[in-house]
N, C-alpha and C. Protein backbone atom coordinates (compact mmCIF):
# COMPACT_ATOMS: atom_id res chain seq x y z
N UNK A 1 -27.49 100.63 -21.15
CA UNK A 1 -28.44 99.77 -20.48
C UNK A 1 -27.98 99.52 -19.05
N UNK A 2 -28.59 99.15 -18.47
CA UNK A 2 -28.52 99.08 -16.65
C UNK A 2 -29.77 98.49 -15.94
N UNK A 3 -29.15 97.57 -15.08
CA UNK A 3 -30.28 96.85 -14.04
C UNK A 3 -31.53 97.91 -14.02
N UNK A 4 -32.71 96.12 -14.26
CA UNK A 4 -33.75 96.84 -14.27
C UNK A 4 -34.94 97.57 -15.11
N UNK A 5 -33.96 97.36 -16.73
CA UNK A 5 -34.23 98.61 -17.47
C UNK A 5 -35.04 96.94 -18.43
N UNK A 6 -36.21 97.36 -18.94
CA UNK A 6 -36.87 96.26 -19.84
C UNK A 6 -36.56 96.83 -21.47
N UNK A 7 -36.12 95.60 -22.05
CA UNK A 7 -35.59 95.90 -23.56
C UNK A 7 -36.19 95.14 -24.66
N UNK A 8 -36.67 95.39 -25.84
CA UNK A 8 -36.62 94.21 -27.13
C UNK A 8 -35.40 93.46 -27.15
N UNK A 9 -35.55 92.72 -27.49
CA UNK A 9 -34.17 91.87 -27.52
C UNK A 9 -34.21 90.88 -28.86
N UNK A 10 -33.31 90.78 -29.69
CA UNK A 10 -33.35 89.57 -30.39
C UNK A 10 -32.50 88.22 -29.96
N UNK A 11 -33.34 87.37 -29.17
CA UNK A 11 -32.85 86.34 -28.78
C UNK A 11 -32.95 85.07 -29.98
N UNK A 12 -32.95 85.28 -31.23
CA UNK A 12 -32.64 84.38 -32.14
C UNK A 12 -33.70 83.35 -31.85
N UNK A 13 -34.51 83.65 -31.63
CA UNK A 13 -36.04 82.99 -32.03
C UNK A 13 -37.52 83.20 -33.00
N UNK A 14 -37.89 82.85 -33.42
CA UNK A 14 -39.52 83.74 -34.14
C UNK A 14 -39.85 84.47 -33.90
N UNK A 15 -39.64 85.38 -32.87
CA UNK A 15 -40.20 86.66 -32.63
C UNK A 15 -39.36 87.29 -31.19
N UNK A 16 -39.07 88.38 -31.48
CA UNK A 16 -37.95 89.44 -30.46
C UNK A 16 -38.87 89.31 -29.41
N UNK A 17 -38.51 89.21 -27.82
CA UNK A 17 -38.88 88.91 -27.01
C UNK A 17 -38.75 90.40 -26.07
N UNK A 18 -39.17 90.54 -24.70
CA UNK A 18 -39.21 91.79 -23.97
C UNK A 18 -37.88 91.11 -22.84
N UNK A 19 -37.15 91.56 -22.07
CA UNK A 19 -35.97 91.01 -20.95
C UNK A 19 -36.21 92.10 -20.03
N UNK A 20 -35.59 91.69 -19.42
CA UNK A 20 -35.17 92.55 -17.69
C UNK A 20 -33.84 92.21 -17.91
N UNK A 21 -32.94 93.63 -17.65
CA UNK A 21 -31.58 93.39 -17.67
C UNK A 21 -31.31 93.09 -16.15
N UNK A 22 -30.60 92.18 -15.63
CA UNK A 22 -29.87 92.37 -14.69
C UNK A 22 -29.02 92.59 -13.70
N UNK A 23 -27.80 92.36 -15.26
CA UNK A 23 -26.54 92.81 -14.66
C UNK A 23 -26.12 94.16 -14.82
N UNK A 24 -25.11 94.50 -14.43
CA UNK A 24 -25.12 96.23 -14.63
C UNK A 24 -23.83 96.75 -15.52
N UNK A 25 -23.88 98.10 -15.57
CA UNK A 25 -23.26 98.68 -16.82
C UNK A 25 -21.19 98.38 -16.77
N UNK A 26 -21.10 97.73 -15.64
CA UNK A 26 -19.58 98.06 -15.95
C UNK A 26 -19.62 96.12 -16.54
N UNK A 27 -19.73 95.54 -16.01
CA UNK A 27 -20.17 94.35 -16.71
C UNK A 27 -20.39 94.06 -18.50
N UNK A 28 -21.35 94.86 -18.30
CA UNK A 28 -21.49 95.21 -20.42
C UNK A 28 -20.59 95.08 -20.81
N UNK A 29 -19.68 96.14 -20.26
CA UNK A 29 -18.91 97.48 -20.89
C UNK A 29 -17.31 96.17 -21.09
N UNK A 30 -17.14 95.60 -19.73
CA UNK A 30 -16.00 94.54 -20.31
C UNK A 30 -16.13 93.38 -20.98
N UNK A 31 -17.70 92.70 -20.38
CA UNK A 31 -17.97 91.54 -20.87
C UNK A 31 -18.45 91.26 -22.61
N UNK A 32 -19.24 92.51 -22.58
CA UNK A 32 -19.76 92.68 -24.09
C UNK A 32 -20.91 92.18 -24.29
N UNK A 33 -21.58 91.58 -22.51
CA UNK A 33 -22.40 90.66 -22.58
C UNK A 33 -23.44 91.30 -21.85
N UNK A 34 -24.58 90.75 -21.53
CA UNK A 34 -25.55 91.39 -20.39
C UNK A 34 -26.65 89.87 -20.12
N UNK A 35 -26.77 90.12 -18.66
CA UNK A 35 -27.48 88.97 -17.90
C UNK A 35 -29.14 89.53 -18.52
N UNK A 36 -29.65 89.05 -18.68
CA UNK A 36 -31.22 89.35 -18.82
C UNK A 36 -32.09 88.27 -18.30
N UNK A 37 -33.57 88.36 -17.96
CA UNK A 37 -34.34 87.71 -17.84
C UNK A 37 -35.65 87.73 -18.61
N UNK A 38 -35.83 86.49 -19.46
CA UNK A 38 -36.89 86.77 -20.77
C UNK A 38 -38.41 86.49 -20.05
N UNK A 39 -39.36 87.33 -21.16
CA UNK A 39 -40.28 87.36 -21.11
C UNK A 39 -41.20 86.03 -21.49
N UNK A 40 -41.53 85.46 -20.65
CA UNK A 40 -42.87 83.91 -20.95
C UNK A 40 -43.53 84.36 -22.08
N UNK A 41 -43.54 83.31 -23.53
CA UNK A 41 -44.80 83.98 -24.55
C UNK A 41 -45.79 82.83 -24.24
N UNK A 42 -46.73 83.28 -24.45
CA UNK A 42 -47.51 82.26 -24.88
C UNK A 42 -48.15 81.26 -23.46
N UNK A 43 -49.13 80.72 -23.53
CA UNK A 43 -49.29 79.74 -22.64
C UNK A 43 -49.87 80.51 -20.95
N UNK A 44 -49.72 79.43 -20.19
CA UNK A 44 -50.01 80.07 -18.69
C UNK A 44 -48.73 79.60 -17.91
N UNK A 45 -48.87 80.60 -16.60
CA UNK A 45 -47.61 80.40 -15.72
C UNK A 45 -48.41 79.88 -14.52
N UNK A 46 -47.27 79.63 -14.48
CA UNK A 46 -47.35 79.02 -12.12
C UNK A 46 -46.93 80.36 -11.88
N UNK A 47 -47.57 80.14 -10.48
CA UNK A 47 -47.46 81.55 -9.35
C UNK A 47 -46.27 80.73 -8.83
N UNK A 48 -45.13 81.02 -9.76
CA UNK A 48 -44.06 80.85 -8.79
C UNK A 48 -43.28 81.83 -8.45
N UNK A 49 -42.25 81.74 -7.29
CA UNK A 49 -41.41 82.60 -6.57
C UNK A 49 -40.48 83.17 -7.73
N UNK A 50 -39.67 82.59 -8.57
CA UNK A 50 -38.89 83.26 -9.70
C UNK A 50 -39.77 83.70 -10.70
N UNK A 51 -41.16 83.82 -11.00
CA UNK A 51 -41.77 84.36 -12.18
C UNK A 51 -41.91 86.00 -11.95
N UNK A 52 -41.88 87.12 -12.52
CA UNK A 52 -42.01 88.22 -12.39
C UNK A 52 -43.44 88.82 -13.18
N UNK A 53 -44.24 88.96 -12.63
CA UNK A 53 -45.05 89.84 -13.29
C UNK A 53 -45.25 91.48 -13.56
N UNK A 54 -44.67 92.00 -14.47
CA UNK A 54 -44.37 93.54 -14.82
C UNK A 54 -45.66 93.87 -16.38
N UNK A 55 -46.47 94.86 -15.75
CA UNK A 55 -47.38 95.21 -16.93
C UNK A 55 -48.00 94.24 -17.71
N UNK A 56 -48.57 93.45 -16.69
CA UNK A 56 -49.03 92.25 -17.96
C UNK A 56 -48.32 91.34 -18.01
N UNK A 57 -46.96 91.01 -18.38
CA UNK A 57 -46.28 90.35 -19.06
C UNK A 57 -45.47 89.47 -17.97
N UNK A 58 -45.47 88.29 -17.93
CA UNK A 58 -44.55 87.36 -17.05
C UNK A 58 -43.21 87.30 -17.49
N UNK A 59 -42.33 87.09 -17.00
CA UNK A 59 -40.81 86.95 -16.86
C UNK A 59 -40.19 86.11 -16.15
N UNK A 60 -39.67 84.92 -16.50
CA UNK A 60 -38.75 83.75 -15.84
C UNK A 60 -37.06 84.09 -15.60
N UNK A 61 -37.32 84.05 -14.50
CA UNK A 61 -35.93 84.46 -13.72
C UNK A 61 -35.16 82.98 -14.29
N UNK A 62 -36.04 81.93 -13.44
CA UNK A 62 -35.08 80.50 -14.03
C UNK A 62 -34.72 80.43 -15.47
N UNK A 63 -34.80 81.08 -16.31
CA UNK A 63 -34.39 81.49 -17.71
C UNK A 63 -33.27 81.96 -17.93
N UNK A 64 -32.91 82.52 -16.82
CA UNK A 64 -31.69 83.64 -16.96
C UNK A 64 -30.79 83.36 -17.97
N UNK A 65 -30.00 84.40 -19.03
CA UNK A 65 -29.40 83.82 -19.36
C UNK A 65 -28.66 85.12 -20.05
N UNK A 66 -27.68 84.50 -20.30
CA UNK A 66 -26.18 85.90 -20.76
C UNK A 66 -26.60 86.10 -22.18
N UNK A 67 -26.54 87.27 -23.02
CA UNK A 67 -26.84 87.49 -24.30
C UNK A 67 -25.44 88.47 -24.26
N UNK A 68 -24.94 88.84 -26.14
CA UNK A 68 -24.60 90.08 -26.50
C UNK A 68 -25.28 90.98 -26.36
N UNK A 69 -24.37 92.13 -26.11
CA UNK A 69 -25.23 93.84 -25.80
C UNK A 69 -25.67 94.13 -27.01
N UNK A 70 -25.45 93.13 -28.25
CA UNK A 70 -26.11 93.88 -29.56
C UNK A 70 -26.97 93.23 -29.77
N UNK A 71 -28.00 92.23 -28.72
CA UNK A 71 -28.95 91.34 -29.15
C UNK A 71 -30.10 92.83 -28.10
N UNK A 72 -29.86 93.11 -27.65
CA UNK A 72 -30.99 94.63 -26.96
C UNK A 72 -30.89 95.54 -28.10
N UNK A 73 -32.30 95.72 -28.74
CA UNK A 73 -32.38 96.38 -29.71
C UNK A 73 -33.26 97.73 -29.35
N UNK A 74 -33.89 97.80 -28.27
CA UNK A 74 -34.55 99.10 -28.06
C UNK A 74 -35.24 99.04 -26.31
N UNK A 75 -35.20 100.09 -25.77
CA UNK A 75 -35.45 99.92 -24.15
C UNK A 75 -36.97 100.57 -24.97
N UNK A 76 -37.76 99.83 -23.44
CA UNK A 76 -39.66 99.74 -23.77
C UNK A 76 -39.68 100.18 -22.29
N UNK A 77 -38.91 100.32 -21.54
CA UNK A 77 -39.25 100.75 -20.18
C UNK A 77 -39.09 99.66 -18.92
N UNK A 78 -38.99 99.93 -17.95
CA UNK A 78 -38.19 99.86 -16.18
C UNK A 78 -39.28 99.11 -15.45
N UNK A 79 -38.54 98.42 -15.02
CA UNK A 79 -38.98 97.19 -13.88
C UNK A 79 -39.40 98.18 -12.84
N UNK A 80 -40.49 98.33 -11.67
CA UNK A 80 -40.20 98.39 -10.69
C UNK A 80 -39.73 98.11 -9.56
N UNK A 81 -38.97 99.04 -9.24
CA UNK A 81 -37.73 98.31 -8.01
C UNK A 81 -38.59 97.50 -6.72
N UNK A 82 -39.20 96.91 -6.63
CA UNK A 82 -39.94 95.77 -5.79
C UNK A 82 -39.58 94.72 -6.86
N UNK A 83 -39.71 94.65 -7.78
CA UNK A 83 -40.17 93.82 -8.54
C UNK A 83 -38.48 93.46 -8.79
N UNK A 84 -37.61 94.84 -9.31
CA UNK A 84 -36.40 93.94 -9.27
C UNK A 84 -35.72 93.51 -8.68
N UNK A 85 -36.14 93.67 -7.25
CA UNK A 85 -35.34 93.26 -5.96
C UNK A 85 -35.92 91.64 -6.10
N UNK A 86 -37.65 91.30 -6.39
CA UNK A 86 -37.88 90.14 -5.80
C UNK A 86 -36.79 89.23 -7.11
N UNK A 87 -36.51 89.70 -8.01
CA UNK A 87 -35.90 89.14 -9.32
C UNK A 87 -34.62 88.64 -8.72
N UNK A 88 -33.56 89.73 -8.27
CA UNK A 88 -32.48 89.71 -7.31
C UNK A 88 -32.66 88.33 -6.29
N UNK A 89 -33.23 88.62 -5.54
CA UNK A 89 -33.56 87.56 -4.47
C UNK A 89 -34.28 85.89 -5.15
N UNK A 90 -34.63 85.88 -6.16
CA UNK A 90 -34.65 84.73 -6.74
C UNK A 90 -33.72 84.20 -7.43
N UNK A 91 -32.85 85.07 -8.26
CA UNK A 91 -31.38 84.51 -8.51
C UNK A 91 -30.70 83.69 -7.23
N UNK A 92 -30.83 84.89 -6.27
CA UNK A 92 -29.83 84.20 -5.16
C UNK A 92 -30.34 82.73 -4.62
N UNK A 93 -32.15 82.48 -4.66
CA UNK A 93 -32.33 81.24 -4.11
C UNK A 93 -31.84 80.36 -4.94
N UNK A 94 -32.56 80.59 -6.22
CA UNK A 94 -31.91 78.90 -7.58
C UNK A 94 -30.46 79.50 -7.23
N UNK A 95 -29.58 79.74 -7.25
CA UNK A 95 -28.12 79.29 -7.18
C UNK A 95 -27.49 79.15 -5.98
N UNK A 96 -28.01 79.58 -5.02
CA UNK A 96 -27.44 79.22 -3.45
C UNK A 96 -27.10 77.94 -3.51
């Protein structure tokens, strides 16, 4: 897995959710962990600056959050790189 790449994930809720990975492969590989950003179910969003819209589906950056590499259970397909840059650049504002 590697920045960018959209996955099933079991985040230990009612139903496996879609993520945006964000951190990258040497990270995994020591941490055991991976940064992701989950998919909004349900409901409506604000047009906000950290929300991502990819195929339909919204994604909260302010969500972010570290999982195990064994909670990604299958890649569904890739962010476009606009889209993961604006993802990038919203991390950096919420934590500046």
């Amino acid at each position: 897995m590697d920045q960018g790449q959209i996955w099933l994930a079991d985040l230990r809720e009612e139903e496996r959710r879609r993520v945006v990975v964000m951190s990258a492969e040497p990270f995994h590989r020591l941490a055991d962990r991976v940064w992701v950003v989950p998919e909004l179910v349900g409901g409506e969003h604000d047009d906000l600056p950290w929300r991502l819209v990819i195929d339909d589906r919204v994604y909260a950056v302010d969500h972010l959050r570290s999982v195990p590499v064994s909670s990604l259970l299958e890649q569904v397909g890739t962010a476009p790189v606009p889209e993961l840059a604006r993802a990038r650049r919203a991390v950096l504002a919420i934590t500046a």
